[in-house]
PDB file of N, CA and C in Angstrom:
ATOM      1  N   UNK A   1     -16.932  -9.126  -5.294  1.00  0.00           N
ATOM      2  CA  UNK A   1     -17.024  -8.144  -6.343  1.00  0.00           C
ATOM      3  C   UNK A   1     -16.241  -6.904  -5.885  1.00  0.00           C
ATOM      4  N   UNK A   2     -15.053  -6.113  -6.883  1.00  0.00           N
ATOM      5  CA  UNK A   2     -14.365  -5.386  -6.858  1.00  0.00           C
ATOM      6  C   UNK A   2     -15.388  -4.516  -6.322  1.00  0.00           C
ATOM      7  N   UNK A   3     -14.973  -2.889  -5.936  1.00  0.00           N
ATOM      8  CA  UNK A   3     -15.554  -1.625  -6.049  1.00  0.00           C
ATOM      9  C   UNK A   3     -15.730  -0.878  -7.580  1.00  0.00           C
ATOM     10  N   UNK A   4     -15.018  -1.596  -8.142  1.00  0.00           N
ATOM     11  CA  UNK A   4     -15.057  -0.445  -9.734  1.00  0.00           C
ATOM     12  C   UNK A   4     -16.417  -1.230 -10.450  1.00  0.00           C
ATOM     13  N   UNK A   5     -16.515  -3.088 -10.469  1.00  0.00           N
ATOM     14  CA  UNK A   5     -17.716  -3.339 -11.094  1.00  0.00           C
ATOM     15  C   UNK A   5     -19.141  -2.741  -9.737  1.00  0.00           C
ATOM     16  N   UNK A   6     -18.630  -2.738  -8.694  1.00  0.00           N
ATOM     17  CA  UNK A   6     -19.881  -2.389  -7.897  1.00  0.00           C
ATOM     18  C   UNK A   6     -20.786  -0.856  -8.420  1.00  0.00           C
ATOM     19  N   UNK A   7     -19.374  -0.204  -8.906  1.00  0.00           N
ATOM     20  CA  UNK A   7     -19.555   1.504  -9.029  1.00  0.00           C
ATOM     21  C   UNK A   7     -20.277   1.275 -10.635  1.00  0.00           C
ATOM     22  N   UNK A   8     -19.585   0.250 -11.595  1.00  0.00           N
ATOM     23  CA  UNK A   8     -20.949   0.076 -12.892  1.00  0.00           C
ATOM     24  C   UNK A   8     -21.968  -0.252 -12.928  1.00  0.00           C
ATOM     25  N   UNK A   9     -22.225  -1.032 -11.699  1.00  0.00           N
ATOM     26  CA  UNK A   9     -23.783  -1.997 -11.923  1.00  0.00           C
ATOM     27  C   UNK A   9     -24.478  -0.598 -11.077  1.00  0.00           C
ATOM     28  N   UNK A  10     -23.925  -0.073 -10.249  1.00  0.00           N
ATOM     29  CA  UNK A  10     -24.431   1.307  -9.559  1.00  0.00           C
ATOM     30  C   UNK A  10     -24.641   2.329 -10.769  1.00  0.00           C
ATOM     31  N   UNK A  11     -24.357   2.742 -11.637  1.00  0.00           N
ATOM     32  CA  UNK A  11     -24.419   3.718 -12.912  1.00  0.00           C
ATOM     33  C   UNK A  11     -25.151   2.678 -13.772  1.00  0.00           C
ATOM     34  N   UNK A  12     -25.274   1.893 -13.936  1.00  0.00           N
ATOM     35  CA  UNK A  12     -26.005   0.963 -14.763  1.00  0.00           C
ATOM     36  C   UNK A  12     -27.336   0.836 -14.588  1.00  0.00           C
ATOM     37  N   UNK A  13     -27.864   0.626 -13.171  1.00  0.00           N
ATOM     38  CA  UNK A  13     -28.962   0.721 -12.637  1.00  0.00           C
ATOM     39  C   UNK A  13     -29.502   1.973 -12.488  1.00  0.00           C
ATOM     40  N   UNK A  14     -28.351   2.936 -12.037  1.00  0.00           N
ATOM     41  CA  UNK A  14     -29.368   4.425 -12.091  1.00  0.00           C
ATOM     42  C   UNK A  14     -29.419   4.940 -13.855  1.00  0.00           C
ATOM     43  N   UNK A  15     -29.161   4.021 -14.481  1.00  0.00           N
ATOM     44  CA  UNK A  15     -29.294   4.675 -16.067  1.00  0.00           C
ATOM     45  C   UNK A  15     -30.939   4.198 -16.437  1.00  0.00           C
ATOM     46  N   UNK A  16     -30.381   2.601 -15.678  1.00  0.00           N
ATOM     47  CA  UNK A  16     -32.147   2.196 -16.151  1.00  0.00           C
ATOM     48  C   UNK A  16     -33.324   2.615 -15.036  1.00  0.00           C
ATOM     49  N   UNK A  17     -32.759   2.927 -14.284  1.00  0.00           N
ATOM     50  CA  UNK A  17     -34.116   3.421 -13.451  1.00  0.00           C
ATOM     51  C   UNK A  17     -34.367   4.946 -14.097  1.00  0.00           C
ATOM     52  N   UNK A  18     -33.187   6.082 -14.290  1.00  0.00           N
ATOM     53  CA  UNK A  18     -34.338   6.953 -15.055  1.00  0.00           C
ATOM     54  C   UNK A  18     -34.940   7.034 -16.144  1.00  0.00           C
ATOM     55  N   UNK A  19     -34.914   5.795 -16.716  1.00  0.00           N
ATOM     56  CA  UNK A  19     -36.094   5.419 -18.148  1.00  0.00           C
ATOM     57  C   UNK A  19     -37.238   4.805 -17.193  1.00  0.00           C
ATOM     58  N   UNK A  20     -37.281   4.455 -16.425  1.00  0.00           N
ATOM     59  CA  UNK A  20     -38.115   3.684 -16.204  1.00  0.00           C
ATOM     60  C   UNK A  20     -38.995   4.369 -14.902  1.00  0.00           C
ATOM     61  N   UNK A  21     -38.475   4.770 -13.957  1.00  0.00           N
ATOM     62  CA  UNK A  21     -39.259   5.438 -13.461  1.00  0.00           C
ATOM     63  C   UNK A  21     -38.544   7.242 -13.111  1.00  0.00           C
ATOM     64  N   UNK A  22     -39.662   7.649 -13.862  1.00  0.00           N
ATOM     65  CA  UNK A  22     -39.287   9.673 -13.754  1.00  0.00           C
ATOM     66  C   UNK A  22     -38.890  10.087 -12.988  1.00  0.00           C
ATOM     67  N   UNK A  23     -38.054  10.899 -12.303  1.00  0.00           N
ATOM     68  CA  UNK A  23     -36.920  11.786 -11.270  1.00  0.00           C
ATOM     69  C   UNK A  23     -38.652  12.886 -11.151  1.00  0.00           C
ATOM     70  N   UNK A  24     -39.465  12.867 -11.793  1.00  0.00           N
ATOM     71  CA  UNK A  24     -40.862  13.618 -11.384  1.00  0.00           C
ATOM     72  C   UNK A  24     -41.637  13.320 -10.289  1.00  0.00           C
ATOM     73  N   UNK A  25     -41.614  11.654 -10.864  1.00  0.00           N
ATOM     74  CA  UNK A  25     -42.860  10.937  -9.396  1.00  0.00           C
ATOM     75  C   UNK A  25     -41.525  10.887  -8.181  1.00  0.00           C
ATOM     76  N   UNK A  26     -41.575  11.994  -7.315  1.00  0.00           N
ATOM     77  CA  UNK A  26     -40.515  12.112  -6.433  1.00  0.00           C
ATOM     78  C   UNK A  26     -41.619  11.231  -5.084  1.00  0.00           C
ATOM     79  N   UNK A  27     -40.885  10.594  -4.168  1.00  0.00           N
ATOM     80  CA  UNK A  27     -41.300   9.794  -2.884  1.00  0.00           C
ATOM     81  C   UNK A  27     -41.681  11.173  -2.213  1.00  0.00           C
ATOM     82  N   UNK A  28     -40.861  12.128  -2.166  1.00  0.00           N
ATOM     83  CA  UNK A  28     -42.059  12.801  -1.204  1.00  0.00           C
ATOM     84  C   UNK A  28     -41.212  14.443  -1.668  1.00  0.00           C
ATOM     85  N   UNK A  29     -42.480  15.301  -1.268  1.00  0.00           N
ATOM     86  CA  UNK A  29     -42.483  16.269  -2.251  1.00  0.00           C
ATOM     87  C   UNK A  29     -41.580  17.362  -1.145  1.00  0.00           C
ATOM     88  N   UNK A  30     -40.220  18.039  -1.775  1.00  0.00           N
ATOM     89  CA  UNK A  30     -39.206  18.290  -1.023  1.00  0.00           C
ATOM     90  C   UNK A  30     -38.292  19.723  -1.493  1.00  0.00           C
ATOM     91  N   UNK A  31     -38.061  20.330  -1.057  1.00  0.00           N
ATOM     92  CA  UNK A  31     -37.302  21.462  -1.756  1.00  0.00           C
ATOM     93  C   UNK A  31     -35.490  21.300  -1.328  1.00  0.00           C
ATOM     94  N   UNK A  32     -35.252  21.305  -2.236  1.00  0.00           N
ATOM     95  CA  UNK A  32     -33.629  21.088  -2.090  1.00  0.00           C
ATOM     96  C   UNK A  32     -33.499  20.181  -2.995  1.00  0.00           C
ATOM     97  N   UNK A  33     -31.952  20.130  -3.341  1.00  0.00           N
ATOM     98  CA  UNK A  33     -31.458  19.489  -4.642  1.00  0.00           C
ATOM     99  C   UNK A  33     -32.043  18.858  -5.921  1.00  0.00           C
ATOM    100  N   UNK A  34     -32.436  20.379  -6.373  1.00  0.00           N
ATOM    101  CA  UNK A  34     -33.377  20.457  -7.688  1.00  0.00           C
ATOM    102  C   UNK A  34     -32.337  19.986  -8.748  1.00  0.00           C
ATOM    103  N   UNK A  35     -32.994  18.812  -9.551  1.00  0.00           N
ATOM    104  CA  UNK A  35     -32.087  18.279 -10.553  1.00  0.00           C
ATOM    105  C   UNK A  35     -31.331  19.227 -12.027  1.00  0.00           C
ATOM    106  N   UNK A  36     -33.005  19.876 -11.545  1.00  0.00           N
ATOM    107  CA  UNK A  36     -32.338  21.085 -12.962  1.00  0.00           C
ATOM    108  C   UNK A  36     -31.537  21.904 -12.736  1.00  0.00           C
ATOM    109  N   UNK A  37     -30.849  22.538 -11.601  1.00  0.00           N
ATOM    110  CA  UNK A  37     -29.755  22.943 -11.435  1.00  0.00           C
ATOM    111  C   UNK A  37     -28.668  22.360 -10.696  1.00  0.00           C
ATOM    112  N   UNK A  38     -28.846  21.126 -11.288  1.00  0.00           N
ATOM    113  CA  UNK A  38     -27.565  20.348 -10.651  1.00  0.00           C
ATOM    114  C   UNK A  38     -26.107  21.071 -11.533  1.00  0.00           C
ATOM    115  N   UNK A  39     -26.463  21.479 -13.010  1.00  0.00           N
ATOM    116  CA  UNK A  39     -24.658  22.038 -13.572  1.00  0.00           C
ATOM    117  C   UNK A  39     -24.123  23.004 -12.706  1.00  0.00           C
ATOM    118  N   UNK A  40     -24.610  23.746 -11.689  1.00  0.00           N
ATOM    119  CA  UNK A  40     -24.160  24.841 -11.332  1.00  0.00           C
ATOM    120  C   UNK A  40     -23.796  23.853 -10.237  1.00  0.00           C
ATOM    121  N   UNK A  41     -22.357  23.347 -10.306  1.00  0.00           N
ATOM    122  CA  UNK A  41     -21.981  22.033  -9.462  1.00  0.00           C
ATOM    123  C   UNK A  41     -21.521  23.156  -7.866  1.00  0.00           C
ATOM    124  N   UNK A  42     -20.623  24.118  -7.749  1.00  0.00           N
ATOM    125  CA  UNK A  42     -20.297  24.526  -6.807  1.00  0.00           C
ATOM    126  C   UNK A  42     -21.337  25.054  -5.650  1.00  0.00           C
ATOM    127  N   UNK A  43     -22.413  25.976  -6.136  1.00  0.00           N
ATOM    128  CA  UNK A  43     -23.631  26.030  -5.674  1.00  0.00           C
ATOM    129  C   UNK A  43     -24.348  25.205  -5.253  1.00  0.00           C
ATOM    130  N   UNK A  44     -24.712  24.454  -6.044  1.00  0.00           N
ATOM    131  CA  UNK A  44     -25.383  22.996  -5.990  1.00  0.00           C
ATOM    132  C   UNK A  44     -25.060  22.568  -5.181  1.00  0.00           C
ATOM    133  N   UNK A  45     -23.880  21.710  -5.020  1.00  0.00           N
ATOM    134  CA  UNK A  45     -23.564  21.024  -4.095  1.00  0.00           C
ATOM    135  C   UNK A  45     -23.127  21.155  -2.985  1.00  0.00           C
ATOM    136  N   UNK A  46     -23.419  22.835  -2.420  1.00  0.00           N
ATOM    137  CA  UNK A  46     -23.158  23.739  -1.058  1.00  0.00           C
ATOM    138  C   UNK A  46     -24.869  23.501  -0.450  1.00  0.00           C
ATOM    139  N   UNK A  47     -25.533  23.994  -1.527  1.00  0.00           N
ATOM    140  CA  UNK A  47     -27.036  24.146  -0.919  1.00  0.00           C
ATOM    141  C   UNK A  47     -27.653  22.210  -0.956  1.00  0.00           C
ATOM    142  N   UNK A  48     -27.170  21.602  -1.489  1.00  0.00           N
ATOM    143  CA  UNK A  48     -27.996  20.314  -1.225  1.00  0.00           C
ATOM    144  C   UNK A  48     -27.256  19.824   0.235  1.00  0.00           C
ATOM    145  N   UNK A  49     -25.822  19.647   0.203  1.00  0.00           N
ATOM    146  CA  UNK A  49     -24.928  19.202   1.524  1.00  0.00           C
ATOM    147  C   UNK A  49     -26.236  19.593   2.475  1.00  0.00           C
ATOM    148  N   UNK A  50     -26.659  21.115   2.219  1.00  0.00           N
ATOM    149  CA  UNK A  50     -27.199  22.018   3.436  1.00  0.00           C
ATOM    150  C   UNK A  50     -28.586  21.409   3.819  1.00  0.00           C
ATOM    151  N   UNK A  51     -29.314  21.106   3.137  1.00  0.00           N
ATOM    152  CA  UNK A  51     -30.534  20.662   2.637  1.00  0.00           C
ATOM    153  C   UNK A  51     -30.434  19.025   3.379  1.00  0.00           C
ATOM    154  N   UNK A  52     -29.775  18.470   2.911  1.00  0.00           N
ATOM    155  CA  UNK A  52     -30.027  17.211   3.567  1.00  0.00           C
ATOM    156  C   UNK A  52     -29.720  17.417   5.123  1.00  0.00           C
ATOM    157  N   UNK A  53     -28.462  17.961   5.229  1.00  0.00           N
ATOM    158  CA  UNK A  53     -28.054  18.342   6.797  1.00  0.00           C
ATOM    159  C   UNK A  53     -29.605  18.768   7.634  1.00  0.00           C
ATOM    160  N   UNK A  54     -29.724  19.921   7.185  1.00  0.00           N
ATOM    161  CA  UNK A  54     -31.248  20.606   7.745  1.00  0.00           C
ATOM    162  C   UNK A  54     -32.488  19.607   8.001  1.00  0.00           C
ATOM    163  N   UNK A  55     -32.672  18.462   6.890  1.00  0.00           N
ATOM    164  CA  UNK A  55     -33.763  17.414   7.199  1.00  0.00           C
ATOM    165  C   UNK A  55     -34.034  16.610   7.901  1.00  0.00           C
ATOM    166  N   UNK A  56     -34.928  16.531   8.963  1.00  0.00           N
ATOM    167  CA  UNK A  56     -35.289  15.651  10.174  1.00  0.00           C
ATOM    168  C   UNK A  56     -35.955  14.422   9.638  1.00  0.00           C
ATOM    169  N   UNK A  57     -36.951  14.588   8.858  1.00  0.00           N
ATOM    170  CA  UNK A  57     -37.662  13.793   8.020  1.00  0.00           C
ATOM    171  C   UNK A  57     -36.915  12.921   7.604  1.00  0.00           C
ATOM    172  N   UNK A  58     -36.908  11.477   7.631  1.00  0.00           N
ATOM    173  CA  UNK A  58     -36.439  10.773   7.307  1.00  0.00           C
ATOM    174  C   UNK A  58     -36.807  10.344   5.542  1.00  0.00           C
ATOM    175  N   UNK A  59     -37.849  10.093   5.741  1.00  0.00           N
ATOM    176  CA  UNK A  59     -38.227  10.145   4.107  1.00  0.00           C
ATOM    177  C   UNK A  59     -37.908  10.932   3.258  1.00  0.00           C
ATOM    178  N   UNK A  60     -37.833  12.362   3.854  1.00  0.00           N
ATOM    179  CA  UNK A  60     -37.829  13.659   3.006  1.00  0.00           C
ATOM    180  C   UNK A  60     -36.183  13.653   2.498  1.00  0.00           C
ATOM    181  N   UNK A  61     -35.356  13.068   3.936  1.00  0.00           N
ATOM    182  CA  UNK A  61     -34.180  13.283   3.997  1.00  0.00           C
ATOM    183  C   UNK A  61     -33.284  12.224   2.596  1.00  0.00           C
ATOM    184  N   UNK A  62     -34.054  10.850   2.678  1.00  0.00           N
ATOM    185  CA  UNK A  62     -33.880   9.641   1.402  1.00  0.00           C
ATOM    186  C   UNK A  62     -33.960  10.333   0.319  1.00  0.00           C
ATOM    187  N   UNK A  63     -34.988  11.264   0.074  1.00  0.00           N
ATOM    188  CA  UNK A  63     -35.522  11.771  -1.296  1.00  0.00           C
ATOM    189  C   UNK A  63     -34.219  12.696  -1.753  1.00  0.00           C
ATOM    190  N   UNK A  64     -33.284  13.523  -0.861  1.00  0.00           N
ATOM    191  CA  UNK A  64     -32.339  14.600  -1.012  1.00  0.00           C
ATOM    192  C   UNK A  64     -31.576  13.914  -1.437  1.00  0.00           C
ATOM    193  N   UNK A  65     -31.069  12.596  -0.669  1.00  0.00           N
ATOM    194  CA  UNK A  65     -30.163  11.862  -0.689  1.00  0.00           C
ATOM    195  C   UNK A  65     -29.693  11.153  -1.820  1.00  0.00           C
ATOM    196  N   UNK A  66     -31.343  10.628  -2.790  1.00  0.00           N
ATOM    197  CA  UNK A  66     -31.188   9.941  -3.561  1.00  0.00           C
ATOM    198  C   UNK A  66     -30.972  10.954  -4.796  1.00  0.00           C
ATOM    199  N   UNK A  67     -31.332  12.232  -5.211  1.00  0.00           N
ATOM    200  CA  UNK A  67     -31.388  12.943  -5.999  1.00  0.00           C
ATOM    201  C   UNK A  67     -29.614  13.266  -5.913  1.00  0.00           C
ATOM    202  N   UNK A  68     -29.203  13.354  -5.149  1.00  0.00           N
ATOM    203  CA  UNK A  68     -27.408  13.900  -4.848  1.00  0.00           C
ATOM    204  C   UNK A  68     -27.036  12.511  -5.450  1.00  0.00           C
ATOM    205  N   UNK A  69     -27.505  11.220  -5.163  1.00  0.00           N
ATOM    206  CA  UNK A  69     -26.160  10.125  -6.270  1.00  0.00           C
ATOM    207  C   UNK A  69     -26.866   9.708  -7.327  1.00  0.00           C
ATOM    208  N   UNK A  70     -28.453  10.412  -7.824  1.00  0.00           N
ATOM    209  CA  UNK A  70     -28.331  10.559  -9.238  1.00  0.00           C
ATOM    210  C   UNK A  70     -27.542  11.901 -10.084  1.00  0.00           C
ATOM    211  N   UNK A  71     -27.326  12.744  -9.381  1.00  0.00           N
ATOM    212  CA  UNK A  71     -26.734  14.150  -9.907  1.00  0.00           C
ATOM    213  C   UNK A  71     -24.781  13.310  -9.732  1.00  0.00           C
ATOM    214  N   UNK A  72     -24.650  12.686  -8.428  1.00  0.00           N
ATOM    215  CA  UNK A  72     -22.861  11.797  -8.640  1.00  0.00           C
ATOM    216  C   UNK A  72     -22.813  11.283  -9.718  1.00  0.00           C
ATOM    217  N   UNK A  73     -23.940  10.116 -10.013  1.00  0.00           N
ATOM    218  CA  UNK A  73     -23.850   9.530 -10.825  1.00  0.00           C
ATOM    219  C   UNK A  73     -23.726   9.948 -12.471  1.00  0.00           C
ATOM    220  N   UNK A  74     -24.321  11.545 -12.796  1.00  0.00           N
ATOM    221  CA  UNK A  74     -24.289  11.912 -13.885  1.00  0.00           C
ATOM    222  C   UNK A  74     -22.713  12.115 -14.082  1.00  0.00           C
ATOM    223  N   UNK A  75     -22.060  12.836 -13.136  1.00  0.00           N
ATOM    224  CA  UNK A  75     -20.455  13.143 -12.682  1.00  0.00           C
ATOM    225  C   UNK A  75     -19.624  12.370 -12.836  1.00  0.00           C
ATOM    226  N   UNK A  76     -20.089  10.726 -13.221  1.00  0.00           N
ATOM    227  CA  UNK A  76     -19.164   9.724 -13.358  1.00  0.00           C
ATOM    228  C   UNK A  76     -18.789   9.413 -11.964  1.00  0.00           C
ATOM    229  N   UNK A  77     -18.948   9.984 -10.247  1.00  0.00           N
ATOM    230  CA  UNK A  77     -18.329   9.826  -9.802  1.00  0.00           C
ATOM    231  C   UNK A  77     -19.295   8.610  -8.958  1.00  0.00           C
ATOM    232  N   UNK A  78     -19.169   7.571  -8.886  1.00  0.00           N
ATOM    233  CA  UNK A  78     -19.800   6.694  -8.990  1.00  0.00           C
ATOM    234  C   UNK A  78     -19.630   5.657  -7.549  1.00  0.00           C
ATOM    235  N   UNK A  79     -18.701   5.709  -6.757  1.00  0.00           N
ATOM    236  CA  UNK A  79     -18.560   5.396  -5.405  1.00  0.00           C
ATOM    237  C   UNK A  79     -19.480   6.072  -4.695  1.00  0.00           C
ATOM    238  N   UNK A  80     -19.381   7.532  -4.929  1.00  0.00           N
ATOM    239  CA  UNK A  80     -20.283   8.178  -4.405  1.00  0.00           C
ATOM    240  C   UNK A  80     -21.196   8.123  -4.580  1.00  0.00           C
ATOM    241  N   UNK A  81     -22.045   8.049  -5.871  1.00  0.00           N
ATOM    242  CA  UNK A  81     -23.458   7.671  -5.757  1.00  0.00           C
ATOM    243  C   UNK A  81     -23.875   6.575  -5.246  1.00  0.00           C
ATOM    244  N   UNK A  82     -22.780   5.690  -5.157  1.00  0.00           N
ATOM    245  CA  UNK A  82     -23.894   4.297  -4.288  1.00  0.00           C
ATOM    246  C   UNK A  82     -23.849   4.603  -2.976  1.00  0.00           C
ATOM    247  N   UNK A  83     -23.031   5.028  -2.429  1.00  0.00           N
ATOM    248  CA  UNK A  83     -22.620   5.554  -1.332  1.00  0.00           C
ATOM    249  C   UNK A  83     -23.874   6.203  -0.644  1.00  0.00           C
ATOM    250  N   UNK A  84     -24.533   7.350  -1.538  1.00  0.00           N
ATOM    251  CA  UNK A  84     -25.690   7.721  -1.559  1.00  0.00           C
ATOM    252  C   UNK A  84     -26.612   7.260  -1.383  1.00  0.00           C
ATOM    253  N   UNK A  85     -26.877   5.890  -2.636  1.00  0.00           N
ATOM    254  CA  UNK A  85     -27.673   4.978  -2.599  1.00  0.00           C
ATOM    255  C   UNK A  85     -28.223   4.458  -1.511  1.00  0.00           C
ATOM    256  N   UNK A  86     -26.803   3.596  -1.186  1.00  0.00           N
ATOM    257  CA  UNK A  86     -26.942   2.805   0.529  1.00  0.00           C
ATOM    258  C   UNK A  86     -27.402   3.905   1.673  1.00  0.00           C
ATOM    259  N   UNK A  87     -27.056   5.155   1.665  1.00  0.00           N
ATOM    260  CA  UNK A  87     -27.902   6.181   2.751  1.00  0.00           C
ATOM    261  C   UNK A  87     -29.045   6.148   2.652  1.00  0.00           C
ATOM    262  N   UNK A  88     -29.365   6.148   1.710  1.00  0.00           N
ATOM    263  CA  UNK A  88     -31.387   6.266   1.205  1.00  0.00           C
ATOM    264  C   UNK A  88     -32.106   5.007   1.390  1.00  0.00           C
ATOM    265  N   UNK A  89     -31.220   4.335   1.191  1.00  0.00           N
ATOM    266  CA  UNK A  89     -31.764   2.722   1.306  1.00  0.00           C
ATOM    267  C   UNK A  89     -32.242   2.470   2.963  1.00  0.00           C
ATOM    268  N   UNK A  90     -31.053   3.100   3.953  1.00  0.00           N
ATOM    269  CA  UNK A  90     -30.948   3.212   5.136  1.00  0.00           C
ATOM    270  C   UNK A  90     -31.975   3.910   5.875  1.00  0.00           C
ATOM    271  N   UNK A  91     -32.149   4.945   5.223  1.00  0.00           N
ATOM    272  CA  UNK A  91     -32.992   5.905   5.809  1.00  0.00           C
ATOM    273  C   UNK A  91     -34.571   5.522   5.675  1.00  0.00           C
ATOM    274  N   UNK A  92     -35.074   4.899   4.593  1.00  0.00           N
ATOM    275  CA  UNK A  92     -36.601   4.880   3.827  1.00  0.00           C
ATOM    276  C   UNK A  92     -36.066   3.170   3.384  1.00  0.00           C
ATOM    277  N   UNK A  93     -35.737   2.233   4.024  1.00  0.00           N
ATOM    278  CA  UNK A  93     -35.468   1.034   3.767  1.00  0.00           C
ATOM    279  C   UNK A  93     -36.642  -0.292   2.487  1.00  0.00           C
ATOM    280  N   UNK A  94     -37.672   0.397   2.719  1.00  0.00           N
ATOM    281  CA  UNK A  94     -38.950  -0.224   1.776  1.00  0.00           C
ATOM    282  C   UNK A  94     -39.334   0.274   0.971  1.00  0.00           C
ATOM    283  N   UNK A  95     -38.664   1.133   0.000  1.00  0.00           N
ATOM    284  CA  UNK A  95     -39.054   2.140  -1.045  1.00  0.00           C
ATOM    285  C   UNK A  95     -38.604   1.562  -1.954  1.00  0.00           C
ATOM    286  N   UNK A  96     -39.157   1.198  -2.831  1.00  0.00           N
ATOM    287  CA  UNK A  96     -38.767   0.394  -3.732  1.00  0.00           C
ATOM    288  C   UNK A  96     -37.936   1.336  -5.069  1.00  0.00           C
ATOM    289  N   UNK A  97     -38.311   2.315  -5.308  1.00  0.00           N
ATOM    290  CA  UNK A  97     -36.992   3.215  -5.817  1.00  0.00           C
ATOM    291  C   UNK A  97     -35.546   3.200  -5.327  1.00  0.00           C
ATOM    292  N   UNK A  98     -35.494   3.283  -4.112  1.00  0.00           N
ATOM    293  CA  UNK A  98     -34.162   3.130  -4.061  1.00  0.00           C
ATOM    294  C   UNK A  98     -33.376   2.019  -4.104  1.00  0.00           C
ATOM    295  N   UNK A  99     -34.247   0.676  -3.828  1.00  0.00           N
ATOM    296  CA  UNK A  99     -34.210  -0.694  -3.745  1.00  0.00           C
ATOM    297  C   UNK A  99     -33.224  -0.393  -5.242  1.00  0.00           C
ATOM    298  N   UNK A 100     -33.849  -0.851  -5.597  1.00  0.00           N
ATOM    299  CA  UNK A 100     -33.445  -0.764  -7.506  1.00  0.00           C
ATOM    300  C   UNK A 100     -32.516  -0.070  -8.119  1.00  0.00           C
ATOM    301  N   UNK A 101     -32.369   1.050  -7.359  1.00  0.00           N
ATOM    302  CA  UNK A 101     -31.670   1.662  -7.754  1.00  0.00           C
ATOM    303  C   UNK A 101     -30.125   0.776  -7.122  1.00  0.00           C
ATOM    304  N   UNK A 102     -30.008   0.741  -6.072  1.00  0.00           N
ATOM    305  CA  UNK A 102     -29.047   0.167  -5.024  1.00  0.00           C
ATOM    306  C   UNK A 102     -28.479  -1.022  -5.296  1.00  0.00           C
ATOM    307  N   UNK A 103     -29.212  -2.098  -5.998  1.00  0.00           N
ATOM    308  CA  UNK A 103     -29.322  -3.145  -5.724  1.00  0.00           C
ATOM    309  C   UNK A 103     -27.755  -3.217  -6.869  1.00  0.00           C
ATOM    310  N   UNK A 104     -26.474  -4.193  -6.537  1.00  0.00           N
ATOM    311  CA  UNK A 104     -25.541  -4.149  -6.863  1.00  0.00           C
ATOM    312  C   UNK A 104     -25.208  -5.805  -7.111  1.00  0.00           C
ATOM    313  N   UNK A 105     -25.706  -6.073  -8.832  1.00  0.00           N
ATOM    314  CA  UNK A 105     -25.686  -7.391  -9.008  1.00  0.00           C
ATOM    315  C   UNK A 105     -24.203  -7.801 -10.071  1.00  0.00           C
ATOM    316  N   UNK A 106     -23.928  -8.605 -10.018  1.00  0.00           N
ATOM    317  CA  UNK A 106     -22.723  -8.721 -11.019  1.00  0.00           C
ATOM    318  C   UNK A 106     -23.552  -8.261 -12.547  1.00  0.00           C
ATOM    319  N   UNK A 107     -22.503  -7.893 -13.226  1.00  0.00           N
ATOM    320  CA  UNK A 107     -23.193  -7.598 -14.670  1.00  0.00           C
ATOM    321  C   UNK A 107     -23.294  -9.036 -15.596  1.00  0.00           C
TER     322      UNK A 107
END
C-alpha cells in the first residue's frame, strides 16, 4: 500500500473515530494542545511541539501526541498525522483509541 492511500485510511479513521468516540473522554487528563485553539496554527503549534517535548509521562505524552495528528489531520496534512498516530501507538501501545485510530487498512 502506497503512502497517499495509507494517509486516507489515516483521515478516514480519524473522521470515524471522532463520531464515535469524543476528543472529551481524553486517556489522561493533560494541559497542552487544547483542540479549541488549534486555528491559532502558529501559536499552537509552538506551545504543543513544547508540551509534548516537556512530558515525561508516557501516557500523558500519547495523549499530546494524539491530539497534534487529530489537529494534522484537520490540516489535510495527513503523513503527519499518522506519523503521530504511530508515536502514540508507541508510547501507550494498549489503548485502544489510538489502536483505531492507527490502524491502516486498505479502503
Amino acid at each position: 500500500m502506497d503512502g497517499l492511500t495509507h494517509a486516507w485510511t489515516a483521515a478516514l479513521l480519524l473522521t470515524i473515530l471522532h463520531f464515535f468516540v469524543p476528543m472529551a473522554a481524553q486517556a489522561e487528563e493533560v494541559s497542552g494542545c487544547p483542540l479549541a485553539e488549534a486555528g491559532k496554527q502558529k501559536s499552537w503549534d509552538h506551545d504543543c511541539a513544547a508540551a509534548i517535548e516537556t512530558e515525561h509521562d508516557s501516557a500523558k505524552k500519547a495523549e499530546l501526541v494524539f491530539r497534534r495528528a487529530y489537529v494534522l489531520n484537520e490540516r489535510q496534512a495527513y503523513e503527519q498525522s499518522l506519523a503521530d498516530l504511530n508515536a502514540a501507538c508507541a508510547l501507550v501501545p494498549h489503548y485502544v483509541k489510538y489502536l483505531l485510530a492507527s490502524q491502516t487498512h486498505p479502503l
